[in-house]
N, C-alpha and C. Protein backbone atom coordinates (compact mmCIF):
# COMPACT_ATOMS: atom_id res chain seq x y z
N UNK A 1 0.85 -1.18 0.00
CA UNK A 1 0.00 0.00 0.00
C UNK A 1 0.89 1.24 0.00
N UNK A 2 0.70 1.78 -1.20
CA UNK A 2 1.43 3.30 -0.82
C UNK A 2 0.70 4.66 -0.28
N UNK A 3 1.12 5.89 -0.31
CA UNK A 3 0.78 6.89 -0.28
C UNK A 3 1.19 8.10 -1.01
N UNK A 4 0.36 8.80 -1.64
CA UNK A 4 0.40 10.40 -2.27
C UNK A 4 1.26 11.37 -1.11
N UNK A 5 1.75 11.95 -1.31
CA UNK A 5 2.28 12.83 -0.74
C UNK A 5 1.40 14.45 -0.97
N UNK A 6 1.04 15.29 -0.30
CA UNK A 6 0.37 16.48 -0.81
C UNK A 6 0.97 17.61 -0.31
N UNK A 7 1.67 17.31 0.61
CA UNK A 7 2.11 18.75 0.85
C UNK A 7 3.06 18.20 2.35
N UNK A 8 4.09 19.10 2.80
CA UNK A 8 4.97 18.83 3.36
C UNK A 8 5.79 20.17 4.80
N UNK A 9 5.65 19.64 5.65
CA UNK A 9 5.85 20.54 6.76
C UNK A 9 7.15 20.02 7.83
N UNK A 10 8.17 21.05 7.70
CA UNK A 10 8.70 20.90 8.77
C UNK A 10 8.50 20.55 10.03
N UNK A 11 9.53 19.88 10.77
CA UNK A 11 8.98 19.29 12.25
C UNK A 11 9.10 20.35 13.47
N UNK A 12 9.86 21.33 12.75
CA UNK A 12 10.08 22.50 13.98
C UNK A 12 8.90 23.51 13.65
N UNK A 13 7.85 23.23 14.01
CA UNK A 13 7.23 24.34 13.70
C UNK A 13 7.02 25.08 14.96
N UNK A 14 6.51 26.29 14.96
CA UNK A 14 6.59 27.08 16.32
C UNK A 14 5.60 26.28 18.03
N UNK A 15 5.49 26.40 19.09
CA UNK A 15 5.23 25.53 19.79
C UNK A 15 3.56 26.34 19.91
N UNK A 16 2.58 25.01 19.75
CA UNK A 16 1.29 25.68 19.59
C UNK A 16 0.33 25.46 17.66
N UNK A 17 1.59 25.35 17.05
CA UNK A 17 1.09 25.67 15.99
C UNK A 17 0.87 24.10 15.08
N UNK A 18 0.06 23.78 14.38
CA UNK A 18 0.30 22.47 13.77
C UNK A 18 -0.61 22.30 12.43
N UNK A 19 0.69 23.17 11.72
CA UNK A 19 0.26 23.13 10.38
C UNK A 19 0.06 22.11 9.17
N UNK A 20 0.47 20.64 9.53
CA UNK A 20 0.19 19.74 8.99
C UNK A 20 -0.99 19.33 9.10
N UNK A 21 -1.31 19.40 10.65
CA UNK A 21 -2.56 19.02 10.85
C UNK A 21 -3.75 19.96 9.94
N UNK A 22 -3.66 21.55 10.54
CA UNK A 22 -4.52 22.10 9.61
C UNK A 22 -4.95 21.95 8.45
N UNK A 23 -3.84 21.70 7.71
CA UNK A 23 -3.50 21.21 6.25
C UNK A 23 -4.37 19.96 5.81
N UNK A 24 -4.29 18.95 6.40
CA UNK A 24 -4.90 17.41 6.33
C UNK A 24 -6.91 17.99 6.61
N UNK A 25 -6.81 18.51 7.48
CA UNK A 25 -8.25 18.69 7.97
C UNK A 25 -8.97 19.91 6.75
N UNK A 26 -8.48 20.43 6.22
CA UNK A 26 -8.87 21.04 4.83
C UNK A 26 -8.98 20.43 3.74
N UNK A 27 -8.12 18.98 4.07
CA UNK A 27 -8.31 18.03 2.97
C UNK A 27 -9.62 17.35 2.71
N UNK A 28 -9.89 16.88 4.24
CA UNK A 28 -10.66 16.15 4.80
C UNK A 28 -12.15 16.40 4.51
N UNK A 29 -12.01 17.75 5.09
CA UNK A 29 -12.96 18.83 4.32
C UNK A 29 -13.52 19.26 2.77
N UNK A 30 -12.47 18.73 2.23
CA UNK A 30 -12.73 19.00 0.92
C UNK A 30 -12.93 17.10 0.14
N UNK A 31 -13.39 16.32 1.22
CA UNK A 31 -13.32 15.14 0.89
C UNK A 31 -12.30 14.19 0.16
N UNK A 32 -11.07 14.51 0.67
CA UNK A 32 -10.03 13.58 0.46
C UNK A 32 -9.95 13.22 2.18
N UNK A 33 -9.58 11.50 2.02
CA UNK A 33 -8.79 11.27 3.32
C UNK A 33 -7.28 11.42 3.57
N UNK A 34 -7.36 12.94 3.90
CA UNK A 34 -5.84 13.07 4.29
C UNK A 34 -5.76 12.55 5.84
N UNK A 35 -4.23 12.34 6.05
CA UNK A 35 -3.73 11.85 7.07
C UNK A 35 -2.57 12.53 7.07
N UNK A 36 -2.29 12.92 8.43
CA UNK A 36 -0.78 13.25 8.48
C UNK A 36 0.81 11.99 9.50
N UNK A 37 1.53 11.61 8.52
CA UNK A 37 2.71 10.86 8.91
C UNK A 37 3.61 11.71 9.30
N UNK A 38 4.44 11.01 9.92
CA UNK A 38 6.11 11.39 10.41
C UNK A 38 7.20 10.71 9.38
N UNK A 39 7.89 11.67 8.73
CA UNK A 39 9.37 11.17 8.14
C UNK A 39 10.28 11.56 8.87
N UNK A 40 10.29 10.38 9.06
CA UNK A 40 11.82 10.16 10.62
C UNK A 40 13.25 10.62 9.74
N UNK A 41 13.37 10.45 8.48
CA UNK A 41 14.42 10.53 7.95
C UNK A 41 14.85 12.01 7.85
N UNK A 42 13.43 13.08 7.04
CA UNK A 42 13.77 13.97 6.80
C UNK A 42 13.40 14.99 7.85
N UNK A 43 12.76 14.66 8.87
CA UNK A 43 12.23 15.27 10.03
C UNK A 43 11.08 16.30 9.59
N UNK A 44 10.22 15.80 8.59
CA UNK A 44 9.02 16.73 8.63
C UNK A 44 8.03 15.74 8.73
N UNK A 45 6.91 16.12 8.67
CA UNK A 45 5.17 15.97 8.81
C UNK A 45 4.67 15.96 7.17
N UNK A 46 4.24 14.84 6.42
CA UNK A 46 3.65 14.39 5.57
C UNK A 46 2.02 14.84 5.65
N UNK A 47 1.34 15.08 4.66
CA UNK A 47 0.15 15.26 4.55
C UNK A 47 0.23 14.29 3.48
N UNK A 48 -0.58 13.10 3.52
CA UNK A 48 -0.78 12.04 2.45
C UNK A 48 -2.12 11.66 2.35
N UNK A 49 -2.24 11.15 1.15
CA UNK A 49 -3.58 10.12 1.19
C UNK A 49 -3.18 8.66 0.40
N UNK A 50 -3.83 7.74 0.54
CA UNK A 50 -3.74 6.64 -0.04
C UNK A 50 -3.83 7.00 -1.77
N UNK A 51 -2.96 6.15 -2.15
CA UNK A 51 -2.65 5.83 -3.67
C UNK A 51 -3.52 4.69 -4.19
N UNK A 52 -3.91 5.64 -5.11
CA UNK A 52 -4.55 4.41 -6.57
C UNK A 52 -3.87 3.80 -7.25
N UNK A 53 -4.71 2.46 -7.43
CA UNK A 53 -3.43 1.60 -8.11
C UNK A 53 -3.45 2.17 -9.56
N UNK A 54 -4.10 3.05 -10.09
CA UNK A 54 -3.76 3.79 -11.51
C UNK A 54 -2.85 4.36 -11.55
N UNK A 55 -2.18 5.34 -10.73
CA UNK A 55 -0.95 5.96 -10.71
C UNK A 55 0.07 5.22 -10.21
């Protein structure tokens, strides 16, 4: 199972603020299931949704 990537947020963001999240919940809103992951590698916050097996 993969995932789309949609947009991408640093992990330092200011304390209080959680712009990935916002981000995903506008998705959500707009009827995609966004979700937000952790990339341990690059140290940001993923906004993804599940991939079609068409792409």
């Amino acid at each position: 199972m993969g995932a789309k990537v949609l947009e991408r947020f640093p992990a330092g963001a200011p304390r209080g603020s959680w712009p990935a999240e916002e981000c995903a919940a506008a998705h959500r809103a707009a009827g995609e299931p966004a979700s937000v992951v952790m990339d341990l590698e690059s140290d940001a916050f993923l906004v993804v949704v599940p991939a079609h097996d068409e792409e």
